[in-house]
Protein backbone atom coordinates (compact mmCIF):
# COMPACT_ATOMS: atom_id res chain seq x y z
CA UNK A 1 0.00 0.00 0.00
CA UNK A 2 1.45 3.61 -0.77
CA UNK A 3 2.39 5.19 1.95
CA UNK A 4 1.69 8.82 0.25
CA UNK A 5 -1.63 7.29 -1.34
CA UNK A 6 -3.04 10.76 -0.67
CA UNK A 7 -0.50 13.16 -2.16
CA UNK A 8 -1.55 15.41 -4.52
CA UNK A 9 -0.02 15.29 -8.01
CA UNK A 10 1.42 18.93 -7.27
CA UNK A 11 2.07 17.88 -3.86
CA UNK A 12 4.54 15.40 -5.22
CA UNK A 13 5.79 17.46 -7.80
CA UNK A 14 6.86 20.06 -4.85
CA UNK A 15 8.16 17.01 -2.60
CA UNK A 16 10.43 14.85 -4.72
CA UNK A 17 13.33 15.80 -6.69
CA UNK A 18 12.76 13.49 -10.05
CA UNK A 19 16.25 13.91 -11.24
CA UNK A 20 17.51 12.58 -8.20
CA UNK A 21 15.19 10.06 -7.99
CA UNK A 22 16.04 8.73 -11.30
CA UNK A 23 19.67 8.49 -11.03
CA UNK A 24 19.45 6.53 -7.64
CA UNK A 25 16.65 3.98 -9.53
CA UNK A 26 19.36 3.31 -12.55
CA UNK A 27 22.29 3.20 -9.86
CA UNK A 28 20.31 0.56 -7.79
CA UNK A 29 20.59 2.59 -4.78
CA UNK A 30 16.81 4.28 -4.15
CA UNK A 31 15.17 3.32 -0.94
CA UNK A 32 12.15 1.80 -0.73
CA UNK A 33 10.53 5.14 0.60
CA UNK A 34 11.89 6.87 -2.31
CA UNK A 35 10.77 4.40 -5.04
CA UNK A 36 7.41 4.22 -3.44
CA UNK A 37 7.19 8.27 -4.49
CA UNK A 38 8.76 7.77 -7.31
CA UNK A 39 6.08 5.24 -8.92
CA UNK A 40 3.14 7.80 -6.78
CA UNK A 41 4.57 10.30 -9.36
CA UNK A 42 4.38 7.97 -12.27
CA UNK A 43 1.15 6.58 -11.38
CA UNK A 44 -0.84 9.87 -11.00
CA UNK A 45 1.01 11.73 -14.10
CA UNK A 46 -2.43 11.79 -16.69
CA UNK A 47 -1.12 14.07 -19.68
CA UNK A 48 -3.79 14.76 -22.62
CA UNK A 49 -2.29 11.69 -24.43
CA UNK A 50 -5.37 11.20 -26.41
CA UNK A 51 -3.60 14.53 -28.61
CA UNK A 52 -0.84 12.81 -29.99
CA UNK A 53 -0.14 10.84 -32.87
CA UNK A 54 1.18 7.61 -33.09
CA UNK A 55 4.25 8.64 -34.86
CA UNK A 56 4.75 11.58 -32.26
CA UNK A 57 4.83 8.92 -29.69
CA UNK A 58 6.88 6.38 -31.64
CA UNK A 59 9.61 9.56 -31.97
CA UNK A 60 9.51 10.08 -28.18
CA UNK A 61 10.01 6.79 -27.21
CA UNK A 62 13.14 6.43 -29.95
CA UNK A 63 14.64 9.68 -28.49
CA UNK A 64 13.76 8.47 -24.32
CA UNK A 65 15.53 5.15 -25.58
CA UNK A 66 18.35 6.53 -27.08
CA UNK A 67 18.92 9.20 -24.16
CA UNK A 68 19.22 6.54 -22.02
CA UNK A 69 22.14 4.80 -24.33
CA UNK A 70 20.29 1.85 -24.90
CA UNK A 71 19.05 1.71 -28.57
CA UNK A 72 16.04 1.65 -30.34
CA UNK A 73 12.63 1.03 -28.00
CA UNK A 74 10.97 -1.99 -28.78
CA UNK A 75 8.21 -2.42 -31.37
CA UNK A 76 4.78 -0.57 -30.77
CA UNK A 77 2.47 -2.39 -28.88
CA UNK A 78 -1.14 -1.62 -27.39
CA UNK A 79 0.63 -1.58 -23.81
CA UNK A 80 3.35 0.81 -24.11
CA UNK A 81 4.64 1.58 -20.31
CA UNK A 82 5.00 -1.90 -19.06
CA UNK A 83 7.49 -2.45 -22.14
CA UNK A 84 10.04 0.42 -21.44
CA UNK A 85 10.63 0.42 -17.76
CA UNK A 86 10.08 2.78 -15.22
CA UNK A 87 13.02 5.31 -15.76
CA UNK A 88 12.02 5.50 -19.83
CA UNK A 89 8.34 5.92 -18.74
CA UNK A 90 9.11 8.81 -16.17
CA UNK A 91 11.40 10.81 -18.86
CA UNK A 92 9.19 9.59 -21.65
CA UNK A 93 5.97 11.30 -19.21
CA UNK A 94 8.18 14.37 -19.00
CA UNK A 95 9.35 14.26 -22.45
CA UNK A 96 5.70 14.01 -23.74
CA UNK A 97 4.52 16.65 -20.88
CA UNK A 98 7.01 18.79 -22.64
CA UNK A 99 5.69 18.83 -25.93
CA UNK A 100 2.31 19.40 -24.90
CA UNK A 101 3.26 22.78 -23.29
CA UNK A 102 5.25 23.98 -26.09
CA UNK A 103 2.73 22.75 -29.06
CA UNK A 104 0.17 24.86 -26.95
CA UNK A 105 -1.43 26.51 -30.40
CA UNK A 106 -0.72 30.42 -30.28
CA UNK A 107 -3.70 31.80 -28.97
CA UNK A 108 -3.75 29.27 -26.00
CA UNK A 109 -0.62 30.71 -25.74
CA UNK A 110 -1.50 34.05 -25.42
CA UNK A 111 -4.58 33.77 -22.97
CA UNK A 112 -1.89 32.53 -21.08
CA UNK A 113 0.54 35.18 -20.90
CA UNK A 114 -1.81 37.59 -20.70
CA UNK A 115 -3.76 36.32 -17.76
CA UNK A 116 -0.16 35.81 -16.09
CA UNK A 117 1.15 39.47 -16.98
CA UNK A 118 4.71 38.14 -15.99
CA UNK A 119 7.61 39.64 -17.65
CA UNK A 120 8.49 37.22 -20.41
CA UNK A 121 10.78 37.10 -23.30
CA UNK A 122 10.39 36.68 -27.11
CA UNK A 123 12.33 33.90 -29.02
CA UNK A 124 15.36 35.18 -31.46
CA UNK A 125 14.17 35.17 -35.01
CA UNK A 126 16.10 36.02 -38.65
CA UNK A 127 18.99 38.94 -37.78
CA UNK A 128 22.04 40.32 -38.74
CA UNK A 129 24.15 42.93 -40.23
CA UNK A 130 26.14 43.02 -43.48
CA UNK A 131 29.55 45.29 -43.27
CA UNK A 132 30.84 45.39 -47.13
CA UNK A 133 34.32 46.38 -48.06
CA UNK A 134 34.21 50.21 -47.99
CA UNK A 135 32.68 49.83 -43.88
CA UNK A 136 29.06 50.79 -44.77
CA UNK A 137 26.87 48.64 -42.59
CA UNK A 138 23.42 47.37 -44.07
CA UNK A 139 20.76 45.85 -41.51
CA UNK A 140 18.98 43.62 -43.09
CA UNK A 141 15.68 43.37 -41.18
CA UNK A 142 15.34 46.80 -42.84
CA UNK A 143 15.87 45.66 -46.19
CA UNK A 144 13.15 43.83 -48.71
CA UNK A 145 13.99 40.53 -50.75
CA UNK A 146 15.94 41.18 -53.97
CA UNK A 147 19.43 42.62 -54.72
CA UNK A 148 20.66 44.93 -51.85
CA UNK A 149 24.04 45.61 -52.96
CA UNK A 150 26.69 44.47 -55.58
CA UNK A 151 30.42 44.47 -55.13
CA UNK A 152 32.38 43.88 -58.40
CA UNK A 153 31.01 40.96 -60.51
CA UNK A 154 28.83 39.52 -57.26
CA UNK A 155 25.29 40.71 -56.68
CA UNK A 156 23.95 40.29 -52.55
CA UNK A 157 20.46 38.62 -53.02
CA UNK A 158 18.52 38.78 -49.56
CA UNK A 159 16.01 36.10 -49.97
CA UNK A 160 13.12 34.37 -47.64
CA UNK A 161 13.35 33.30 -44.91
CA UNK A 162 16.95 34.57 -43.68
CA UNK A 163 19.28 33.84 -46.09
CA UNK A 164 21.91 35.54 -48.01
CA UNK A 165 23.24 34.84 -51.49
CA UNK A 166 25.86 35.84 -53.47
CA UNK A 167 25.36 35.71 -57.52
CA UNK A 168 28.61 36.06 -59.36
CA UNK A 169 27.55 37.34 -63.28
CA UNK A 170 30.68 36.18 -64.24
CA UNK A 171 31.13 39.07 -66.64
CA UNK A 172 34.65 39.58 -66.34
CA UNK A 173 37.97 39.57 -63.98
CA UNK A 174 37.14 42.02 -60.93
CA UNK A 175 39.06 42.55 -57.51
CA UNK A 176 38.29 40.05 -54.49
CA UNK A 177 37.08 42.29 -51.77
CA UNK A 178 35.63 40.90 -48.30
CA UNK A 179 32.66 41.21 -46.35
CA UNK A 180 31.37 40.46 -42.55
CA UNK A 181 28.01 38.79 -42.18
CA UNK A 182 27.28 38.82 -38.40
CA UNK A 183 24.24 38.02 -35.79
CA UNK A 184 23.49 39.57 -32.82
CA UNK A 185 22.39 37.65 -29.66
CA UNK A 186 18.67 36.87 -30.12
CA UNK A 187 19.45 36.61 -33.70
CA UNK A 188 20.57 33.87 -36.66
CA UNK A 189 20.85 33.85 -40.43
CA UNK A 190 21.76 31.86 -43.33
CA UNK A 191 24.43 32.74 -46.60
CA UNK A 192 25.11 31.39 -49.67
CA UNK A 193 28.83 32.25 -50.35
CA UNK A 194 29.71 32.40 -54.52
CA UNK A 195 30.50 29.07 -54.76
CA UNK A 196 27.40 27.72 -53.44
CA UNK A 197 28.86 27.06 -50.04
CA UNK A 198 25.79 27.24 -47.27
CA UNK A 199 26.45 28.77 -43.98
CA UNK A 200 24.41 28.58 -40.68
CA UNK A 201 24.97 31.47 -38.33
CA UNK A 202 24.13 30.89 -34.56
CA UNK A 203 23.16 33.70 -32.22
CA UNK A 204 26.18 36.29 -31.50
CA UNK A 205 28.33 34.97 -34.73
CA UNK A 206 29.90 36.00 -37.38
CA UNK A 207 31.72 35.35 -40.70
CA UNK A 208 33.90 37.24 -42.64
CA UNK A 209 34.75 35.72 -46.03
CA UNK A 210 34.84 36.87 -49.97
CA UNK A 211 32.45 38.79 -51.93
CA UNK A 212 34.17 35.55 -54.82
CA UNK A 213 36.27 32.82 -54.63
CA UNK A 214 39.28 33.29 -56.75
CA UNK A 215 43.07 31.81 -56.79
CA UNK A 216 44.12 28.05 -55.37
CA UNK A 217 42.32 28.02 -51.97
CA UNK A 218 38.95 29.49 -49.84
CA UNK A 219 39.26 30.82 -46.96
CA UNK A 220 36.87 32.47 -44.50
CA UNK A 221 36.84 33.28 -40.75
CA UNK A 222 34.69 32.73 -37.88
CA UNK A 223 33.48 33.57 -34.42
CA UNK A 224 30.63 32.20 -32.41
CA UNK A 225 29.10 29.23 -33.83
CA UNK A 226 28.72 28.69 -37.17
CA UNK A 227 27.67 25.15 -39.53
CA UNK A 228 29.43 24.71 -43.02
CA UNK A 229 27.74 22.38 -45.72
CA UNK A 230 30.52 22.87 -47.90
CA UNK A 231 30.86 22.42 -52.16
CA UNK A 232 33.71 20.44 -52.63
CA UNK A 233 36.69 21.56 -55.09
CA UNK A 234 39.68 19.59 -54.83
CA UNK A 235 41.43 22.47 -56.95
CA UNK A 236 40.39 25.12 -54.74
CA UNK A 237 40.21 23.74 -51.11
CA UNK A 238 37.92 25.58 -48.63
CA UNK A 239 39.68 26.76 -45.07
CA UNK A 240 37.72 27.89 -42.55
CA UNK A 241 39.79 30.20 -39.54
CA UNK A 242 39.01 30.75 -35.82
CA UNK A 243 41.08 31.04 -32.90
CA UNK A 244 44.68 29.66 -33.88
CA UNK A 245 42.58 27.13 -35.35
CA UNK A 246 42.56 25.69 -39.48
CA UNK A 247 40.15 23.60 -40.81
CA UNK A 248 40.44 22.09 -44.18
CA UNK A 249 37.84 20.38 -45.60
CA UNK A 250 37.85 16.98 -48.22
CA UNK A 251 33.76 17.13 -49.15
CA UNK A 252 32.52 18.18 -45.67
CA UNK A 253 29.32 19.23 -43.40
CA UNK A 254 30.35 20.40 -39.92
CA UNK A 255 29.54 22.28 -37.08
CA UNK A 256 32.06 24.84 -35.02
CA UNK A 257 30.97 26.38 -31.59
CA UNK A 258 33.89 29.15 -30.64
CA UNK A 259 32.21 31.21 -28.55
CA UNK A 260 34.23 33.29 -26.25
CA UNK A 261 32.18 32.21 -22.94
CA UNK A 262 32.22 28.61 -23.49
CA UNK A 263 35.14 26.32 -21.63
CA UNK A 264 36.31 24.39 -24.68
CA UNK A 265 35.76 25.30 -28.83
CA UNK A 266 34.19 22.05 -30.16
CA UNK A 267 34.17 20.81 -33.71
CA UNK A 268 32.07 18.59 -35.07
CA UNK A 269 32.01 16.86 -38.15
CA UNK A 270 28.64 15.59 -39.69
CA UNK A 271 29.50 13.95 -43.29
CA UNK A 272 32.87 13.90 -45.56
CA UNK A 273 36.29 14.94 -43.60
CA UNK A 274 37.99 17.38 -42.07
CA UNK A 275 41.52 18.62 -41.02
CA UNK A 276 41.88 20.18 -37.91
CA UNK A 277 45.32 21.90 -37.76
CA UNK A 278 46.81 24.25 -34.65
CA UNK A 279 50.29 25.26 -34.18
CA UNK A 280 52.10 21.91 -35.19
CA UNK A 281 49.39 19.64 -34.45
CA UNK A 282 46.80 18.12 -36.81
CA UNK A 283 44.18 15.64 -36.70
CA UNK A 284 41.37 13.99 -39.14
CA UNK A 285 38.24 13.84 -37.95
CA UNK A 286 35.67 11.23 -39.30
CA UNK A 287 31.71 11.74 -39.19
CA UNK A 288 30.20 11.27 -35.92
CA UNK A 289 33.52 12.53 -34.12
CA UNK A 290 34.57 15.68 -32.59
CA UNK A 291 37.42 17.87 -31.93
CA UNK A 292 37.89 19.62 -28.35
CA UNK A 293 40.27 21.90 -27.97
CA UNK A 294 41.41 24.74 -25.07
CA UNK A 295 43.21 27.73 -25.25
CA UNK A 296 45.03 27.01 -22.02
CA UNK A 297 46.71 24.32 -23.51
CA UNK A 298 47.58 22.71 -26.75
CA UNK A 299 45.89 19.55 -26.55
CA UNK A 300 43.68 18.52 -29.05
CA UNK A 301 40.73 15.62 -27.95
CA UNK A 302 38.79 13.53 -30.47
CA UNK A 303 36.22 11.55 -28.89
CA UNK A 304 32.32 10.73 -30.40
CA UNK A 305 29.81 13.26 -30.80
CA UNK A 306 25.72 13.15 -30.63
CA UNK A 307 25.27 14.82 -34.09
CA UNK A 308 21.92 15.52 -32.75
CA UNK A 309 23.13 17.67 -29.90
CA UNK A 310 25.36 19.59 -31.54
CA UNK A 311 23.45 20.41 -34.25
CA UNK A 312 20.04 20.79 -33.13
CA UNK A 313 20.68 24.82 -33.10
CA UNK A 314 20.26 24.67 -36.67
CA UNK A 315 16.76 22.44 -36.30
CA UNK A 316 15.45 25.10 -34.18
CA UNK A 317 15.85 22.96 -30.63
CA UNK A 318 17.17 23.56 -27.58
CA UNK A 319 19.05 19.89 -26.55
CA UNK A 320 20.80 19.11 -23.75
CA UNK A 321 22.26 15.94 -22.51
CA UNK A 322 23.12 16.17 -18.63
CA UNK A 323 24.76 19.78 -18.75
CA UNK A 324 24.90 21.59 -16.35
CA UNK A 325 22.74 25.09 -15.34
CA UNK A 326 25.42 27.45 -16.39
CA UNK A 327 25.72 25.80 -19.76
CA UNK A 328 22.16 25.75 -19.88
CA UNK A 329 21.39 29.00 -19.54
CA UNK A 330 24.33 30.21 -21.66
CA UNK A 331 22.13 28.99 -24.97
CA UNK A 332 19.19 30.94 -23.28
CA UNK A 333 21.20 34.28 -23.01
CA UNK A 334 22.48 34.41 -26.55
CA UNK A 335 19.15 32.99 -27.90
CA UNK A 336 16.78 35.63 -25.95
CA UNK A 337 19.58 38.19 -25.35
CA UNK A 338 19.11 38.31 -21.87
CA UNK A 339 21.50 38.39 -19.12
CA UNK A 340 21.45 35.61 -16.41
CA UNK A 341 22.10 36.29 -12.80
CA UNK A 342 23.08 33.23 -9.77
CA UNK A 343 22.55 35.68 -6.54
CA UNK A 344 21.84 32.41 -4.53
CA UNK A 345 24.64 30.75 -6.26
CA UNK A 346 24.49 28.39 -8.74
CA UNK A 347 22.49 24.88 -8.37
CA UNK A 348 24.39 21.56 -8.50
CA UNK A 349 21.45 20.70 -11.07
CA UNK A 350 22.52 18.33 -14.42
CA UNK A 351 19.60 18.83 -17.27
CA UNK A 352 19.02 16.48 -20.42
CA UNK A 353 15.78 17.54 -22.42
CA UNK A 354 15.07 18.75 -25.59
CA UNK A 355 12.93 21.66 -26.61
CA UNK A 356 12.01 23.43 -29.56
CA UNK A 357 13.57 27.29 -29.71
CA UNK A 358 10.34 28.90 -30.86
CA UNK A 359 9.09 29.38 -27.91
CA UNK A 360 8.44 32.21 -24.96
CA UNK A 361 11.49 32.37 -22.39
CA UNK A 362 9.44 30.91 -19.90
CA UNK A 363 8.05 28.27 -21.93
CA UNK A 364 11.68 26.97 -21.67
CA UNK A 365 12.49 28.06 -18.10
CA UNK A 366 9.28 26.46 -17.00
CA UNK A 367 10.18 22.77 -17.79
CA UNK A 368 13.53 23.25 -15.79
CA UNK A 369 11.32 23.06 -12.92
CA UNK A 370 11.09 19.62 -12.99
CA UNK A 371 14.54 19.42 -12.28
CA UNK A 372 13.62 21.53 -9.20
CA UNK A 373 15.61 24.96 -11.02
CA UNK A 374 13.05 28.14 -9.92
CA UNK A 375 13.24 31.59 -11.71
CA UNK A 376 12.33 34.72 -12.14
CA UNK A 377 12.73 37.47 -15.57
CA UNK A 378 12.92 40.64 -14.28
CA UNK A 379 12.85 44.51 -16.07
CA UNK A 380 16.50 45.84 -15.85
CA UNK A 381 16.75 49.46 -14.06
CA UNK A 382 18.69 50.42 -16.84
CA UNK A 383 18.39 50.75 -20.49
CA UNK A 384 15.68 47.65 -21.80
CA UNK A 385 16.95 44.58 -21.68
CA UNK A 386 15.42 42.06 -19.05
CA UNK A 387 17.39 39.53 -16.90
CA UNK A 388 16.86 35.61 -15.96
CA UNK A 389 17.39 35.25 -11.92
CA UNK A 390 18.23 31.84 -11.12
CA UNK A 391 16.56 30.85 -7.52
CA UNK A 392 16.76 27.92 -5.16
C-alpha cells in the first residue's frame, strides 16, 4: 500500500526531486521510501495523451531510448509503459509533458501570458548585419527581398526566410574584396557564399569571407558558432579560420561552436572529412567525431559526438544531454539576449531535455522546474533589456 496514497499530483511534484530520484533507480541505490514516491509520481502523471499521434509517440520513445544509451525502444504495442521500464516511462511522461506545453497553439498561448502578466521574453528570429568592403553597414531586417548591394562581378540577393546569397555574373575579372556577415544575440541567419557554399549562423556569430572565390584556396573566418555544408573543389580547397585554429575540408558538413564564454571550442564533423590543424598539431576527424580543444593548452581531444546535440541549433531545438545550469542557460542568453544572474549561487542541477527554440522564455524556463531549477525574468533598471534570476 502507498504510503503517500493521498498526495496530490502537485504535492509530489513540490516534494520529490525526479532527477535525483532517477539516477538513484538506474544506480540501484533508491530506498524503498523513495521508489514508493517515485512510482506515486508515475502513477498519478495523466497528460492529454489522447492529442498525440502515433508517430509523435513512436519519436519520443526512440529519443527516451536513445537518451538513455540503450538503442532503439521496442516495437509498438497496445501496452506501451509496461514495455520500457520505469526510468524510460518517467522521462518519456516528461518528455511528452514537454511537448504538450510547447505545441500549446498560439492563442492558447497568449490567454496565457496575458492572464499571467509576468515579464516574459520573445524567441530570437532572422537577424544580422552586413559590413561590405568600404565599412558601410546594411541591416537587413530593414531591407526587402531582392538585390541589396553588388560588389564587383557579385550581386547580394537577400532572400526568404533569412538567407543571403551571393550571384557572381561572371562578366569579367574584378578585384576580391571581403565582407562580414554577423548576428546579434537573439538573432541567426543563413548565406550562400559564390561558390554555393551554405552557412548557418548561430546567435552572437559572425563570418567574414569573400564577396568571390578566386586563386588556389577558400578561406573564411569565424566567431561564435557557425555550420558549413561545404561544395567540394579539390582544386580550390575551402579553409575555414578561428582562434589559432585551421580547418580544411575533403567534401565536408560540420559544425564549429567558438564562442568566447564557453570552456572548450568544439568541432564537429557531420558527413565527408575534415583537417583540424593548430600550431604543429593536426588531426582527421571522421563523421560522428569531434574535436575539443582549449586555449590554455595545446591539446587537441577527439572523442564521439551526438550529431543531434550539436546540431540541433540549426533544427530550431534547444538539446541538452546532462549539462549543467550554467551551460544551460548560456544557450538561453544568446538565444533571448538576456543576461542571467546566480545571486543564490548556482544549483548543483545536471539537465538532459530537448525543446524546440520557438518558444516564450518561460516556456523553456518552466520545464527546468522539474529538475527543481526556480526563476524569475525581471525589467533591468537600466536601459531595456530584461534579466533571468536563477533561484533555489
Amino acid at each position: 500500500m502507498s504510503i503517500i496514497n493521498k498526495t496530490t499530483f502537485s504535492q509530489l511534484n513540490q516534494k520529490i526531486n525526479l532527477q535525483e530520484l532517477l539516477s538513484k533507480y538506474q544506480a540501484g541505490t533508491i530506498s524503498d521510501e523513495e521508489r514508493v514516491l517515485l512510482e506515486e509520481w508515475y502513477a498519478q502523471w495523466k497528460p492529454e495523451q489522447q492529442d498525440l499521434s502515433s508517430e509523435e509517440i513512436d519519436q519520443l520513445k526512440t529519443n527516451v531510448w536513445q537518451s538513455l544509451n540503450i538503442g532503439q525502444s521496442p516495437a509498438a504495442t497496445k501496452r506501451l509503459w509496461p514495455r520500457i521500464g520505469l526510468v524510460a516511462s518517467v522521462i518519456l511522461c516528461l518528455s511528452i509533458g514537454g511537448y504538450y506545453y510547447l505545441s500549446k497553439s498560439k492563442t492558447e498561448q497568449q490567454q496565457t501570458t496575458a492572464k499571467a502578466e509576468k515579464v516574459d521574453i520573445a524567441p530570437g528570429s532572422n537577424k544580422a548585419v552586413l559590413v561590405l568592403n568600404n565599412g558601410s553597414k546594411i541591416n537587413l531586417n530593414s531591407q526587402v527581398n531582392g538585390t541589396i548591394a553588388k560588389q564587383g562581378n557579385v550581386k547580394i540577393v537577400k532572400m526568404a526566410n533569412g538567407q543571403l546569397a551571393y550571384a557572381p555574373d561572371n562578366s569579367g575579372a574584378s578585384a576580391v574584396v571581403y565582407n562580414t556577415l554577423s548576428t546579434p544575440r537573439g538573432g541567426k541567419y543563413d548565406l550562400v557564399l559564390a561558390d554555393g557554399t551554405k552557412v548557418w549562423l548561430n546567435s552572437a556569430s559572425s563570418i567574414t569571407y569573400p564577396t568571390d572565390f578566386k586563386g588556389n584556396e577558400r578561406t573564411v573566418s569565424i566567431t561564435g558558432e557557425v555550420y558549413f555544408e561545404i561544395v567540394h573543389n579539390v582544386k580550390q580547397p575551402f579553409r575555414v579560420n578561428f582562434k589559432g585554429h585551421t580547418i580544411e575540408d575533403i567534401g565536408t558538413e560540420f559544425n564549429i561552436n567558438t564562442y568566447d564564454d564557453e570552456p572548450v571550442i568544439k568541432t564537429t564533423l557531420v558527413a565527408g572529412s575534415i583537417k583540424l590543424s593548430r600550431n604543429s598539431r593536426s588531426v582527421t576527424l571522421r563523421p560522428g567525431q569531434q574535436s575539443i580543444t582549449s586555449l590554455s593548452n595545446t591539446d587537441i581531444e577527439v572523442k564521439d559526438a551526438d550529431i543531434n546535440e550539436a546540431t540541433a541549433w540549426k533544427n530550431g531545438l534547444f538539446k541538452f544531454k546532462k549539462a549543467k545550469i550554467e551551460d544551460v542557460m548560456r544557450q538561453l542568453s544568446r538565444w533571448y539576449n538576456v543576461d542571467v544572474a546566480y545571486p543564490y549561487g548556482v544549483p548543483k542541477t545536471v539537465f538532459s531535455g530537448e525543446m524546440i527554440k520557438d518558444a516564450n522564455a518561460s516556456q523553456i524556463l518552466d520545464m527546468l522546474a522539474y529538475f527543481k531549477v526556480n526563476y524569475e525574468i525581471v525589467q533591468q533598471t537600466k536601459g531595456s533589456g530584461k534579466k533571468i534570476i536563477i533561484k533555489p
